[in-house]
C-alpha atoms as a PDB file:
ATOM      1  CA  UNK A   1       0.000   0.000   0.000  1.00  0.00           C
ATOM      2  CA  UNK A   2       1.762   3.443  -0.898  1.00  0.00           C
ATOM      3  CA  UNK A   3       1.165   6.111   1.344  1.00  0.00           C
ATOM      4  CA  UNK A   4       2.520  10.429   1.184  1.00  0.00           C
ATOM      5  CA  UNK A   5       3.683  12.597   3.977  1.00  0.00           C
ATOM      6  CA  UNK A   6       0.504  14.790   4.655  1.00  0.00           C
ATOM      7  CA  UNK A   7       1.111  17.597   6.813  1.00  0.00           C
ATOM      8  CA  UNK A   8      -1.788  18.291   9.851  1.00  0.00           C
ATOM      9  CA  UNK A   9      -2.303  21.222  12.507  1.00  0.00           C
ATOM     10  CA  UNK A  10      -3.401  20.319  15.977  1.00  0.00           C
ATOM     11  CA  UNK A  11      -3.524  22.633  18.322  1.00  0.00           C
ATOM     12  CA  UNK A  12      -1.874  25.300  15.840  1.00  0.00           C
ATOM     13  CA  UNK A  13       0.961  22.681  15.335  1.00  0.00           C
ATOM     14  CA  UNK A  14       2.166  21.526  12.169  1.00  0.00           C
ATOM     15  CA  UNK A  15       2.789  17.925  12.339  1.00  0.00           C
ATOM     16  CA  UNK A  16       3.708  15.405   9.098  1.00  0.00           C
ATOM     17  CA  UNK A  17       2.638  12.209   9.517  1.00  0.00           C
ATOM     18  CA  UNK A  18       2.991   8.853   6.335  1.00  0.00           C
ATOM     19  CA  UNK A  19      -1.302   8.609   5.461  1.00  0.00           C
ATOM     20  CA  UNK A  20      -2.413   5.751   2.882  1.00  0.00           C
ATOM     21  CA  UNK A  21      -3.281   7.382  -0.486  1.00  0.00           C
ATOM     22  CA  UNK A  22      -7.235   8.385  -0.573  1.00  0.00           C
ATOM     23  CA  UNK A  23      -7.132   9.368   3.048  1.00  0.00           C
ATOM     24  CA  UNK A  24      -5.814  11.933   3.434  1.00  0.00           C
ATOM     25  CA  UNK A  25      -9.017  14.399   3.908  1.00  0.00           C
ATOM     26  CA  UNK A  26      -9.903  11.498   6.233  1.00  0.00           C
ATOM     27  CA  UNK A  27      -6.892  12.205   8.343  1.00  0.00           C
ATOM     28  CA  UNK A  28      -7.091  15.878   8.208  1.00  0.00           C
ATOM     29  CA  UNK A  29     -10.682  15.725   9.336  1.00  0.00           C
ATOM     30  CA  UNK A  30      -9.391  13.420  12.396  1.00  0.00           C
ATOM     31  CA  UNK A  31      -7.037  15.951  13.096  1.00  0.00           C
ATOM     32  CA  UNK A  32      -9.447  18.254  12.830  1.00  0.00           C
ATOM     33  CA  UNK A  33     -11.931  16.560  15.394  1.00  0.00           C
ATOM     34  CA  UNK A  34      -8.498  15.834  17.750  1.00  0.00           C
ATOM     35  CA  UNK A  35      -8.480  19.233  17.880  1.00  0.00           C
ATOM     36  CA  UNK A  36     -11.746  20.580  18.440  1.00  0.00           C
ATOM     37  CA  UNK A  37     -11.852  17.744  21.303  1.00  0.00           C
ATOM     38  CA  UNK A  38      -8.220  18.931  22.890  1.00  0.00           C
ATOM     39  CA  UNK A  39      -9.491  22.626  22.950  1.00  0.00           C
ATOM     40  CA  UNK A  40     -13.046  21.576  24.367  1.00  0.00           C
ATOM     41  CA  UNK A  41     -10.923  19.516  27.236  1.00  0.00           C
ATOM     42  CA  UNK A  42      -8.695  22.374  27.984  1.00  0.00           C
ATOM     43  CA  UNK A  43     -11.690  24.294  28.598  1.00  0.00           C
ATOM     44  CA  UNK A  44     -13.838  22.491  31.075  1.00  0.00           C
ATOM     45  CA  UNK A  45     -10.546  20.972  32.592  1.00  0.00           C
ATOM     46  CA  UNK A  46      -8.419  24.086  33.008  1.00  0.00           C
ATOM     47  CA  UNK A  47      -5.548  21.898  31.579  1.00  0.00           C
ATOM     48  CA  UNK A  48      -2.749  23.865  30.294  1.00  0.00           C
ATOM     49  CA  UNK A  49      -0.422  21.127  29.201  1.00  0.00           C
ATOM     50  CA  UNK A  50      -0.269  19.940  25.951  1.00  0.00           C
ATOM     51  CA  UNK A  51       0.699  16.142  26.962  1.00  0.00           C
ATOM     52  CA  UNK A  52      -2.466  15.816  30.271  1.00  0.00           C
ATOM     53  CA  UNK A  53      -4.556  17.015  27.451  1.00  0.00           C
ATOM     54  CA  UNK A  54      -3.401  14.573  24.721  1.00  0.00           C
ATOM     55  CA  UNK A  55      -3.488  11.928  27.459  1.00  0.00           C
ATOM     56  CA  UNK A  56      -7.218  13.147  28.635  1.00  0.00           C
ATOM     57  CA  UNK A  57      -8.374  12.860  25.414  1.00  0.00           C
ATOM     58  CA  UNK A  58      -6.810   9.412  24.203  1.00  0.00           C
ATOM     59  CA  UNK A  59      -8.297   8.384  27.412  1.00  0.00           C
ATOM     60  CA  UNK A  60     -12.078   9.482  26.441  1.00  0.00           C
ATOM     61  CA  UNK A  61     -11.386   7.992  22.840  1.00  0.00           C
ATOM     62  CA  UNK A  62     -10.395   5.057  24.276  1.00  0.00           C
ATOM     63  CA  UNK A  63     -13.468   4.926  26.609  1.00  0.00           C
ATOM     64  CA  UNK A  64     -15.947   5.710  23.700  1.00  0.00           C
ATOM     65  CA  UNK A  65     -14.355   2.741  21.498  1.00  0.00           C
ATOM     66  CA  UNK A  66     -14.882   0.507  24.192  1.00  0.00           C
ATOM     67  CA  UNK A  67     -18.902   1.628  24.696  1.00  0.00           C
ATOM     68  CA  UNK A  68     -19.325   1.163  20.791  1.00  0.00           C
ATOM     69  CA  UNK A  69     -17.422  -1.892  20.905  1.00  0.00           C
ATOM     70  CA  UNK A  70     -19.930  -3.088  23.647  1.00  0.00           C
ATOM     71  CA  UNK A  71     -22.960  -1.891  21.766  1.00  0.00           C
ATOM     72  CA  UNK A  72     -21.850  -3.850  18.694  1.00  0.00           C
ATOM     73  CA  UNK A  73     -20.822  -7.126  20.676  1.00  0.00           C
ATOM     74  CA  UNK A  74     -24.303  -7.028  21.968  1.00  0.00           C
ATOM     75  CA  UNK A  75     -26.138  -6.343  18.732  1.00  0.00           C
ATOM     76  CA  UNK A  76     -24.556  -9.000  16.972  1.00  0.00           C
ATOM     77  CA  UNK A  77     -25.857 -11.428  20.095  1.00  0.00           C
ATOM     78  CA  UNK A  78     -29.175 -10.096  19.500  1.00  0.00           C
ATOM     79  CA  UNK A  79     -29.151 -10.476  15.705  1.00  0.00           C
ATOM     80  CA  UNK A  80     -27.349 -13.998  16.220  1.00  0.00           C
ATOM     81  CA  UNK A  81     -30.258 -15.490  18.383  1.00  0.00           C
ATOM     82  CA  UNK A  82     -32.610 -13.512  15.450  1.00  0.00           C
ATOM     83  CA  UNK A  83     -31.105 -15.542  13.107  1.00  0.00           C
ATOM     84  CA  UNK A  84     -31.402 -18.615  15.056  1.00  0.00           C
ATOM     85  CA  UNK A  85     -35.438 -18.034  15.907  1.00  0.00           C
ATOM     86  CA  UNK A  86     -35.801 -17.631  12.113  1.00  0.00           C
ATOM     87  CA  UNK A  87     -33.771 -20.668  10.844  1.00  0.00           C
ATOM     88  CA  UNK A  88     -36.170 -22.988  13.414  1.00  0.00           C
ATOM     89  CA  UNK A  89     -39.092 -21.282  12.294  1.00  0.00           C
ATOM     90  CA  UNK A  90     -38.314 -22.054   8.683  1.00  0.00           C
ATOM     91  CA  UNK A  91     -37.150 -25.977   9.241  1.00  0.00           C
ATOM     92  CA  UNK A  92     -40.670 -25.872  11.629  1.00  0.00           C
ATOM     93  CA  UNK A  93     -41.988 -24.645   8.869  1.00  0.00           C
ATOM     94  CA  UNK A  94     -40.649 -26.723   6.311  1.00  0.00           C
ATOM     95  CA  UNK A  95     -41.364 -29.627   8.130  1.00  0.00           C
ATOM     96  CA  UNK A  96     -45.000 -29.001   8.734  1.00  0.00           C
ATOM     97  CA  UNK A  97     -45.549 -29.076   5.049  1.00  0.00           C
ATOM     98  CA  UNK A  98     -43.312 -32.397   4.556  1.00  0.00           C
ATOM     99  CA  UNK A  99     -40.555 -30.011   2.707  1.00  0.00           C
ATOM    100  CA  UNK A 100     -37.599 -30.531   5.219  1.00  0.00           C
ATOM    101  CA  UNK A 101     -35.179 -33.504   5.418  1.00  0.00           C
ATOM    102  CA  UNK A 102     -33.647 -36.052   3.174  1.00  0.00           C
ATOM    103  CA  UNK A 103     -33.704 -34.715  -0.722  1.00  0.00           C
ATOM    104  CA  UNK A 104     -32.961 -38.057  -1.823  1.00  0.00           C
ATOM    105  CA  UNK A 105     -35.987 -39.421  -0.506  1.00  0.00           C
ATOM    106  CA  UNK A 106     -37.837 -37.113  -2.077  1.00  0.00           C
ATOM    107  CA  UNK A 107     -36.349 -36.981  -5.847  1.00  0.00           C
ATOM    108  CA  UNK A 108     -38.650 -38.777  -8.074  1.00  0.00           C
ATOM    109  CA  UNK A 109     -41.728 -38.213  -6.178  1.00  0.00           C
ATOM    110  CA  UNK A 110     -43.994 -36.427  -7.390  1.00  0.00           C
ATOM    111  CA  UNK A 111     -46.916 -34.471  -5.884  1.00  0.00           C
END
């Protein structure tokens, strides 16, 4: 995969970092929301260094990835037990109306 030196601004300071080719307007909007969430921390937490902010905020990233990660561990249980209602309720189904089992038994036959 190539990848270009693309050069970003957080918190006013230039910083060039390697970026895959096509994302780079992905990474400057990243850097873009970085910053917007460092200069929202330093504001409610009276934080004047650079590094406690950085640290604050990989910290709440961190925290948020693990709540989404949660929420889609849990979906996928719920859609996995969907899945497994409907498949029985098909072969129920199938089975009602002497469609389910052996197709060997049943080639030949007719109606």
């Amino acid at each position: 995969m190539s990848t270009e030196a693309v050069e970003i601004v957080i918190l006013g300071r230039p910083y060039k970092v390697s970026c895959p080719l096509g994302q780079q307007d992905a990474l400057r909007q990243a850097a873009e929301q970085l910053t917007e969430k460092l200069i929202d921390l330093r504001q409610r937490s009276k934080v004047s260094s650079n590094e406690q902010l950085a640290v604050m905020a990989a910290l709440n990233f961190c925290h948020e990835l693990c709540l989404e990660k949660e929420k889609n561990h849990q979906y996928s249980e719920t859609m996995d037990k969907r899945i497994k209602m409907l498949q029985r309720t098909i072969e129920a189904a199938l089975i009602e109306h002497g469609q389910y089992g052996d197709s060997s038994e049943e080639e030949g036959q007719q109606p």
